[in-house]
Protein backbone atom coordinates (compact mmCIF):
# COMPACT_ATOMS: atom_id res chain seq x y z
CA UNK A 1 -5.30 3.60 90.97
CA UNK A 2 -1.83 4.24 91.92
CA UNK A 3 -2.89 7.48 93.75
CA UNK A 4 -4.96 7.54 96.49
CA UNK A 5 -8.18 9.84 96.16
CA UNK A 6 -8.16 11.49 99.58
CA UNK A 7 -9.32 15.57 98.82
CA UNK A 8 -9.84 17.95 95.98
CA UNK A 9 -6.11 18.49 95.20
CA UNK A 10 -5.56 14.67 94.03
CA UNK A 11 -8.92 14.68 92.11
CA UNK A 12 -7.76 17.25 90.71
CA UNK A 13 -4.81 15.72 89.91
CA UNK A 14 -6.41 12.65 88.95
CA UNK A 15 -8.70 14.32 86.15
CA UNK A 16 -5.28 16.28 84.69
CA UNK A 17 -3.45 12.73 84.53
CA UNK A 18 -6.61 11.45 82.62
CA UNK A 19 -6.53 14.38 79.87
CA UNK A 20 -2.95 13.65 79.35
CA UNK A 21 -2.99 9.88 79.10
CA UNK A 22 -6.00 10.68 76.51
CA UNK A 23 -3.22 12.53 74.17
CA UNK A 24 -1.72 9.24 73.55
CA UNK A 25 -4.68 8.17 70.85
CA UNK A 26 -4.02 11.38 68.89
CA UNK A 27 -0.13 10.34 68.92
CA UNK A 28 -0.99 6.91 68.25
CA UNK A 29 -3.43 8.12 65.03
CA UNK A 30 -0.81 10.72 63.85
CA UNK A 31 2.20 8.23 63.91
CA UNK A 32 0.12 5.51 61.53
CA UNK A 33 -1.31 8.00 59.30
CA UNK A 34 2.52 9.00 59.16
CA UNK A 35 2.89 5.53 57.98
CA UNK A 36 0.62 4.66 55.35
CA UNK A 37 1.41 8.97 53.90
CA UNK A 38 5.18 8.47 53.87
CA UNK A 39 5.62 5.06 51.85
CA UNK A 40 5.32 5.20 47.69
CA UNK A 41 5.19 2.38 45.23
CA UNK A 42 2.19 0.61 45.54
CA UNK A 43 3.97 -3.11 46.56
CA UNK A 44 5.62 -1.62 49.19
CA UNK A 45 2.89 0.41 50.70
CA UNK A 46 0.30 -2.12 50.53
CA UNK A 47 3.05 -4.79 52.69
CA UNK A 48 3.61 -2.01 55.38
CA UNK A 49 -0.12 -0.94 55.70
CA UNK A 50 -1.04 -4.76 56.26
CA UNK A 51 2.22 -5.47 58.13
CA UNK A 52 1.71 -2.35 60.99
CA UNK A 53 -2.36 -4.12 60.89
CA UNK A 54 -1.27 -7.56 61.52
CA UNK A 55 1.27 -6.17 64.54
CA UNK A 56 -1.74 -4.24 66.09
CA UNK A 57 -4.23 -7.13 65.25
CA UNK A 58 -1.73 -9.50 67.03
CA UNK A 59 -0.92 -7.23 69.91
CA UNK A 60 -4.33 -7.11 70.38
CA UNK A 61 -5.41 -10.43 69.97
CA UNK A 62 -2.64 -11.54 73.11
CA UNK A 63 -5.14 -11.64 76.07
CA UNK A 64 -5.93 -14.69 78.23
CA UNK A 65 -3.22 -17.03 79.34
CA UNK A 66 -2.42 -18.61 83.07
CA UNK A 67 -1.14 -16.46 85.56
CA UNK A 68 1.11 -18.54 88.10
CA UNK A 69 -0.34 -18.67 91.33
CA UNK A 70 1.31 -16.33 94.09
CA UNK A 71 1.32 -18.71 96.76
CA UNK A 72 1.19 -22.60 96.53
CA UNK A 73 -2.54 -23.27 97.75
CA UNK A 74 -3.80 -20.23 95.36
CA UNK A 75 -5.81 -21.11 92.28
CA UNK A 76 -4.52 -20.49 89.22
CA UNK A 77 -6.38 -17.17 87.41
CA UNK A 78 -6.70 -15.85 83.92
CA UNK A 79 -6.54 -12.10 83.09
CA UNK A 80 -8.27 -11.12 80.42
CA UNK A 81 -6.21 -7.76 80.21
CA UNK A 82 -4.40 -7.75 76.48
CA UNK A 83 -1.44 -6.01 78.15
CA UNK A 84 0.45 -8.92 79.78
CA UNK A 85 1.88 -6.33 82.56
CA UNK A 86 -1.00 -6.14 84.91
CA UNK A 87 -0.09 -9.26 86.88
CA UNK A 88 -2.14 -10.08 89.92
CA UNK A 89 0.28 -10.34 92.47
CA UNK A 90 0.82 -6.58 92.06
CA UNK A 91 -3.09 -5.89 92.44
CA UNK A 92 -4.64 -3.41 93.44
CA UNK A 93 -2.65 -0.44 92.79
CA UNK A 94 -1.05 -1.71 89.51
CA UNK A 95 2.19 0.11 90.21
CA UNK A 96 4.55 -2.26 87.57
CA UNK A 97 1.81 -2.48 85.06
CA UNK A 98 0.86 1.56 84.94
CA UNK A 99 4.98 2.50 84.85
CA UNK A 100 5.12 0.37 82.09
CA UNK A 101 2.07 1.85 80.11
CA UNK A 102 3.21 5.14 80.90
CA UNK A 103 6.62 4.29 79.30
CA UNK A 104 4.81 3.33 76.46
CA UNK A 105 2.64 6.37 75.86
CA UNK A 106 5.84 8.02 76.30
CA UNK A 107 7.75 6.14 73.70
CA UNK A 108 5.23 6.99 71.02
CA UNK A 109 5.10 10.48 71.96
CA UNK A 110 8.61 10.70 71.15
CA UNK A 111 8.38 8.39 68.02
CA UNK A 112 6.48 11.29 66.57
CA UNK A 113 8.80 13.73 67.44
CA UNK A 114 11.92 11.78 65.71
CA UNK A 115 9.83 10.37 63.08
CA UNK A 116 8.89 14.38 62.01
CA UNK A 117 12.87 15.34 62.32
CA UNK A 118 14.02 12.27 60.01
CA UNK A 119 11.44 12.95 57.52
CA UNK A 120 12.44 16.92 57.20
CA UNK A 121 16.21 15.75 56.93
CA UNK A 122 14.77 13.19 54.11
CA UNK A 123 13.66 15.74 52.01
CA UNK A 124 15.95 17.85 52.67
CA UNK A 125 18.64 15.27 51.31
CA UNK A 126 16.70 14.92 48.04
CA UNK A 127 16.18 18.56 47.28
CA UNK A 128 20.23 18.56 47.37
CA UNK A 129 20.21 15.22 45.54
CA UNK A 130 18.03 17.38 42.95
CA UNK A 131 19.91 20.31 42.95
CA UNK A 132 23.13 18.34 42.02
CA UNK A 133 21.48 16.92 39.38
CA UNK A 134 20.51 20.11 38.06
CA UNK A 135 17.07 20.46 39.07
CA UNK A 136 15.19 23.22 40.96
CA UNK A 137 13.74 21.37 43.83
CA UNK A 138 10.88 24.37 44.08
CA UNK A 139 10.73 24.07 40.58
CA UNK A 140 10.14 19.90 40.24
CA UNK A 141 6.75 18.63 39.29
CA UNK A 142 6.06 15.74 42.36
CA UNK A 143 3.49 14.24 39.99
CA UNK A 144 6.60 13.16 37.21
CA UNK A 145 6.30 9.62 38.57
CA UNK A 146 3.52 9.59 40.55
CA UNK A 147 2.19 6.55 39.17
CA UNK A 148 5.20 4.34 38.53
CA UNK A 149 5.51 1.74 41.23
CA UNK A 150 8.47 3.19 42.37
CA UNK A 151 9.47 3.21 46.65
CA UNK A 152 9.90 6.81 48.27
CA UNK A 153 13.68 6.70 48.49
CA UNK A 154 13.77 5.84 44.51
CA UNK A 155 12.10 8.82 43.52
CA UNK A 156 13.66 11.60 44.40
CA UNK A 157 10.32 13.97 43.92
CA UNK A 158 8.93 12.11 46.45
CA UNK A 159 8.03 14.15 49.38
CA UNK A 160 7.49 13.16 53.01
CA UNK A 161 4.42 14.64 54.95
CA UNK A 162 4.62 15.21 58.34
């Protein structure tokens, strides 16, 4: 929408854009898996599993409202869009509404990438934790307290997938 299909170069262009925008689902998939694999104690993961549900539910659920009228003797329209960026006083081409979406795709893409980095130097930290405590990290059994309701960051045998 925001580029003109004229000849084969933009189409092709066009169809590359598409593959790449389609990457976002499988960032979108690995960052909440990273979510609900990451978390121990049972209280705590069961509160962020339906907390990160009831943010998508209720991103989701935002969708019709009033859009003011761009000129005085317009009529007023609803957009049944969920995201509240396409705005039709910037129809047809969408340029405001597609920047922002792309800045979003973006921003989980590198959510990912930091999330994966903080969660190495997280277990990193707890294999020294361990080794000042006189334990062999390699050595540990990650089961010892698998079953105590006990958060990630209290037990140190906890490890973070990613």
């Amino acid at each position: 929408m925001t580029v003109e299909n004229k000849n084969l170069a933009t189409k092709a262009g066009l169809l590359i854009s598409y593959y790449i925008t389609l990457s976002f689902w499988s960032a979108q998939g690995l960052c909440l898996s990273m979510v609900s694999r990451n978390i121990a104690g049972a209280t705590k993961k069961s509160t962020v599993v339906a907390a990160t549900f009831v943010s998508w539910a209720v991103g989701n659920a935002i969708g019709k409202h009033p859009r003011p009228p761009i000129k005085a003797s317009a009529k007023l329209t609803f957009e049944s869009s969920g995201p509240q960026v396409f705005l039709s006083n910037d129809a047809p081409r969408y340029f405001i509404a597609f920047g922002v979406h792309l800045g979003c795709y973006t921003a989980m893409c590198l959510a990912v990438i930091f999330l994966r980095f903080y969660l190495m130097a997280q277990n990193k930290k707890k294999d020294r934790m361990l080794q000042e405590a006189g334990v062999n990290p390699a050595m540990a059994d990650n089961l010892d307290h698998a079953f105590e309701d006990r958060t990630d960051r209290e037990n140190l045998h906890f490890r973070y997938i990613y």
